[in-house]
Protein backbone atom coordinates (compact mmCIF):
# COMPACT_ATOMS: atom_id res chain seq x y z
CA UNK A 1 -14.83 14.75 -12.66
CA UNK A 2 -13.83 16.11 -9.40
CA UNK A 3 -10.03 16.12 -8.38
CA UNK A 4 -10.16 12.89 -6.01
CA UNK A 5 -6.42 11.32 -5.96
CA UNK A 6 -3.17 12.72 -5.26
CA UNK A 7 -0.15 10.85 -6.01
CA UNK A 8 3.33 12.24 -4.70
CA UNK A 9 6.58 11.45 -5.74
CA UNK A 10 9.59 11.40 -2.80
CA UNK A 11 13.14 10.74 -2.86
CA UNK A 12 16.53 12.08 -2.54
CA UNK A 13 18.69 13.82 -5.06
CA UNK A 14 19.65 11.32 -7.46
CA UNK A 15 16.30 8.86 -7.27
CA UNK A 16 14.56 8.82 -10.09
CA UNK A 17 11.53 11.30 -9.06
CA UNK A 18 11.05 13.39 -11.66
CA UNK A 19 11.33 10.37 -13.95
CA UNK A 20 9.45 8.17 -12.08
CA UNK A 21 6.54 11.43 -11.31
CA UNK A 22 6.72 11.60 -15.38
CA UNK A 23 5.50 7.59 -15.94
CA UNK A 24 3.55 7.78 -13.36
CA UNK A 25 1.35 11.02 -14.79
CA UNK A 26 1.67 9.92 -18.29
CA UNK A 27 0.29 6.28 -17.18
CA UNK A 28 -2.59 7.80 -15.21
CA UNK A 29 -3.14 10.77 -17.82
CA UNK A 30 -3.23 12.80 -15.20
CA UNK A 31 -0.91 16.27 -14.57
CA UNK A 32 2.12 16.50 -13.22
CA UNK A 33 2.81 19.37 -10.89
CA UNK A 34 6.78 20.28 -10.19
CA UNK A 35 6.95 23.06 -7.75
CA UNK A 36 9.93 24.18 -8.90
CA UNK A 37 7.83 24.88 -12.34
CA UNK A 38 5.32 26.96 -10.29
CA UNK A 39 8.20 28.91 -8.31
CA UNK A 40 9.82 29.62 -11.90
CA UNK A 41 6.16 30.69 -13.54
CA UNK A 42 5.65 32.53 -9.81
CA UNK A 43 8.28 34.94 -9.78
CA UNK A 44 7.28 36.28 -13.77
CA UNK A 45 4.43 38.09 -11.82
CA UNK A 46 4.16 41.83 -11.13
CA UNK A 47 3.34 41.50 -6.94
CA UNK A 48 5.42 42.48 -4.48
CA UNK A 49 5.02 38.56 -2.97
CA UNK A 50 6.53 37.33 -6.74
CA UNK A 51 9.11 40.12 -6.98
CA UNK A 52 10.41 38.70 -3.32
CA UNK A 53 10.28 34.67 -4.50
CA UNK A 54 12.28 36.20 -7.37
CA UNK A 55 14.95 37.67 -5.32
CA UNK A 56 15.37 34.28 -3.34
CA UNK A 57 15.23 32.26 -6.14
CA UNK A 58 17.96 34.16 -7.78
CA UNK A 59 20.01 33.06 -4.22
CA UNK A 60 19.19 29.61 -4.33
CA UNK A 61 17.38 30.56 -1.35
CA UNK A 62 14.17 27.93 -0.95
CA UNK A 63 11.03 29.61 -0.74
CA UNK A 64 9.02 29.33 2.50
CA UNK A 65 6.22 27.04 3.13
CA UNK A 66 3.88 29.47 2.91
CA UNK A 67 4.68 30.42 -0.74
CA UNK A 68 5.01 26.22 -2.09
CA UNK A 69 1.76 25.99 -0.26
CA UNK A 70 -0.16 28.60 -1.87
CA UNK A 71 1.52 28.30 -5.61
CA UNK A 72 0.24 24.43 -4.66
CA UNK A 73 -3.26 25.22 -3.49
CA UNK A 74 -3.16 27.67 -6.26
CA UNK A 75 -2.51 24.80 -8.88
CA UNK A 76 -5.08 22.32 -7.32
CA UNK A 77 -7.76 24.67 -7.74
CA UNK A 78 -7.17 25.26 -11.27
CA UNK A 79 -6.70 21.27 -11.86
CA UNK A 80 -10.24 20.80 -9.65
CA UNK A 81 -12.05 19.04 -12.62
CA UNK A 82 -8.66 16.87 -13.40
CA UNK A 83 -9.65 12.96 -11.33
CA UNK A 84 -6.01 12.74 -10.36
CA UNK A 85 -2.87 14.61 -10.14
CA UNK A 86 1.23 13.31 -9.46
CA UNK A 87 3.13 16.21 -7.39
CA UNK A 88 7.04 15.82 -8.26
CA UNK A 89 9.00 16.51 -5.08
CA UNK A 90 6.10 18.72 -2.89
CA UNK A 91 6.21 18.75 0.57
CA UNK A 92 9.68 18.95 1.38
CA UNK A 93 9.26 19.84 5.01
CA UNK A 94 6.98 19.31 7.75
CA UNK A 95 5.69 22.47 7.38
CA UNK A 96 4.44 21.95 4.00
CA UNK A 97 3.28 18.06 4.57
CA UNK A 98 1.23 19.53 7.28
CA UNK A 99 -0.25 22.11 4.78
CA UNK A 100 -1.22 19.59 2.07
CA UNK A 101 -2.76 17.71 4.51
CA UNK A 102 -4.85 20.70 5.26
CA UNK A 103 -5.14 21.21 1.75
CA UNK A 104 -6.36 17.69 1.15
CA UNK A 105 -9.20 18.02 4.10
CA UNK A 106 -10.40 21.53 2.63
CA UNK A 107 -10.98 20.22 -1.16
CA UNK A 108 -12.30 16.55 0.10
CA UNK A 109 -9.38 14.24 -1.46
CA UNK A 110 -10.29 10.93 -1.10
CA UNK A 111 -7.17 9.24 -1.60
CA UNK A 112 -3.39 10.59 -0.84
CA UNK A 113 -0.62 8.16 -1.55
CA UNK A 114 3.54 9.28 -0.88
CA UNK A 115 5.07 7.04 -3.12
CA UNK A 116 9.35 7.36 -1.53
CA UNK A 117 11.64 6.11 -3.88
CA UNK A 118 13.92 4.38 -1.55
CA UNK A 119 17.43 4.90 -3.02
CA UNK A 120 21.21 4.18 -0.95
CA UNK A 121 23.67 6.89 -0.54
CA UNK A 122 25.98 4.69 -2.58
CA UNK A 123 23.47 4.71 -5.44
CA UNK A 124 22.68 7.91 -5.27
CA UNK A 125 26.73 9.17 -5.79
CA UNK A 126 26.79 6.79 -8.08
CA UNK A 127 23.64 8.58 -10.26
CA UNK A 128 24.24 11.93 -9.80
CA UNK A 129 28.21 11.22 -10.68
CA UNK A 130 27.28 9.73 -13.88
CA UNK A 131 24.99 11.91 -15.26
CA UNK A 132 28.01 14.38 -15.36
CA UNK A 133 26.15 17.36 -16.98
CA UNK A 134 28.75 19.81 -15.51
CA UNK A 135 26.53 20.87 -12.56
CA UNK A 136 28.33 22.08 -9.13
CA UNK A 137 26.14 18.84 -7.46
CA UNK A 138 27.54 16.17 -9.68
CA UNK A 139 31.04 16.24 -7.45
CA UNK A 140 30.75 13.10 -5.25
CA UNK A 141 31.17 15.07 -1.48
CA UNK A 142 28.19 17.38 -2.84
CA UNK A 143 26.39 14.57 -3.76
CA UNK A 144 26.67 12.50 0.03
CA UNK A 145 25.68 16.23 1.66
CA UNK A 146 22.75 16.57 -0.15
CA UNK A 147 21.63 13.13 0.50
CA UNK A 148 22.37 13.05 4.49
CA UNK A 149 20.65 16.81 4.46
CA UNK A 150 17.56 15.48 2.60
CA UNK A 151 17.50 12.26 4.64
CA UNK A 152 17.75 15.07 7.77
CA UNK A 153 14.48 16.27 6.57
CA UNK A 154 12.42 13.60 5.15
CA UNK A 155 12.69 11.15 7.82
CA UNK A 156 9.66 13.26 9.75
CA UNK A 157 7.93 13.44 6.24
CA UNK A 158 8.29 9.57 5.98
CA UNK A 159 6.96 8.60 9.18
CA UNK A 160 3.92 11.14 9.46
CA UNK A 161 2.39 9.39 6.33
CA UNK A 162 3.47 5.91 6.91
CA UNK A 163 1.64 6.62 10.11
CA UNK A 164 -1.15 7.64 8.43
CA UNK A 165 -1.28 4.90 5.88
CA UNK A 166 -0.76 6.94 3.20
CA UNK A 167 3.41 5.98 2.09
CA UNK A 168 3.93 3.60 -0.06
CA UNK A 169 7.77 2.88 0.01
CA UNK A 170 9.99 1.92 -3.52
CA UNK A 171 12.84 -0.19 -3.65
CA UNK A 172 14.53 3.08 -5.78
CA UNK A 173 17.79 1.13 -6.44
CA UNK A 174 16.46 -1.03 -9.42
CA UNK A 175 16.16 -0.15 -12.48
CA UNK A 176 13.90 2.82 -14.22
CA UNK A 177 11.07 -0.02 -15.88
CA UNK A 178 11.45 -1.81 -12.53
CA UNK A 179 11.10 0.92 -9.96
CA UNK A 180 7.52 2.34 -11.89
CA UNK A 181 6.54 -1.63 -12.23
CA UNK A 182 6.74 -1.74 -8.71
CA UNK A 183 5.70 1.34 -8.52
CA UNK A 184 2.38 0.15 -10.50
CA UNK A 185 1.95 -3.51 -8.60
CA UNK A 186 1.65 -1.44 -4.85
CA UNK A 187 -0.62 1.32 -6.01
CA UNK A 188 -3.25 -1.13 -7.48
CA UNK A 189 -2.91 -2.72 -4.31
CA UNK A 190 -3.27 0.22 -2.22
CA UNK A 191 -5.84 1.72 -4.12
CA UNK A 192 -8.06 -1.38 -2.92
């Protein structure tokens, strides 16, 4: 079977994508792509290009569009034969939203959904708070930065593909079964 849908997984810090990209893949038995897993197996290679990713990885530095598109394109060629795939948090910037769309022309996708897990800045503190594993992002201040910095960013990401037709928005404040039941309910019906 030839790679035809591409599900995507959005949200801020805090919202439940990676757990919510997990049920969604393990529903669909389909893989799950994290590009932070590609960056990681990335920057184990001998190239000049990996050795470079390494050094900005070590920084916290994020990698340029460039290199999250290629590891991507890189991936999707590999998965070709795989029906469907679930990206976890991929694009993250204009930049690379405008090269999976380029990526979903060149290998003929014939259906793209952004799922965005919807999720308040109250909730989100509240989350990432809780989940106390000792992390320099669980302090409450961090946690409201990185939300108004992601909601900076996304809100371009978020309108190009509702203008497109292609986001399907998530009420990302309920619970985890309710968020990938409603989850479920709007891809059936956009997958009409």
């Amino acid at each position: 079977m030839k790679l035809q849908k591409i599900f995507v997984v959005l949200g801020p810090p805090g919202s439940g994508k990676g757990t919510q990209s997990e049920l969604l893949a393990k529903f669909l038995g389909a893989p799950r792509i994290v590009l932070g897993d590609l960056i990681r197996e990335f920057i184990q290679e001998n190239s000049d290009e990996a050795h470079e990713a390494k050094a900005r990885y070590d920084q916290g530095t994020p990698q340029p569009d460039a290199i999250a598109s290629m590891l991507l394109d890189r991936k999707l060629k590999a998965l070709a034969d795989s029906g469907t795939v679930v990206f976890d948090t991929y694009p993250l910037s204009m930049g690379q939203a405008e090269d999976l769309d380029r990526i979903v022309e060149d290998i003929k996708i014939k259906d793209l959904r952004i799922v965005f897990l919807n999720v308040s800045e109250e909730e989100v503190v509240k989350r990432i708070t809780i989940r106390g594993q000792g992390r320099s992002d669980d302090d409450p201040q961090i946690a409201r930065h990185r939300y108004e910095e992601y909601e900076k960013r996304n809100i371009l990401i978020k309108e190009h593909y509702k203008s497109k037709g292609e986001l399907v928005e998530i009420n990302g404040d309920q619970p985890i079964e309710d968020v990938h039941r409603e989850i479920m309910q709007k891809l059936v019906i956009s997958n009409q």
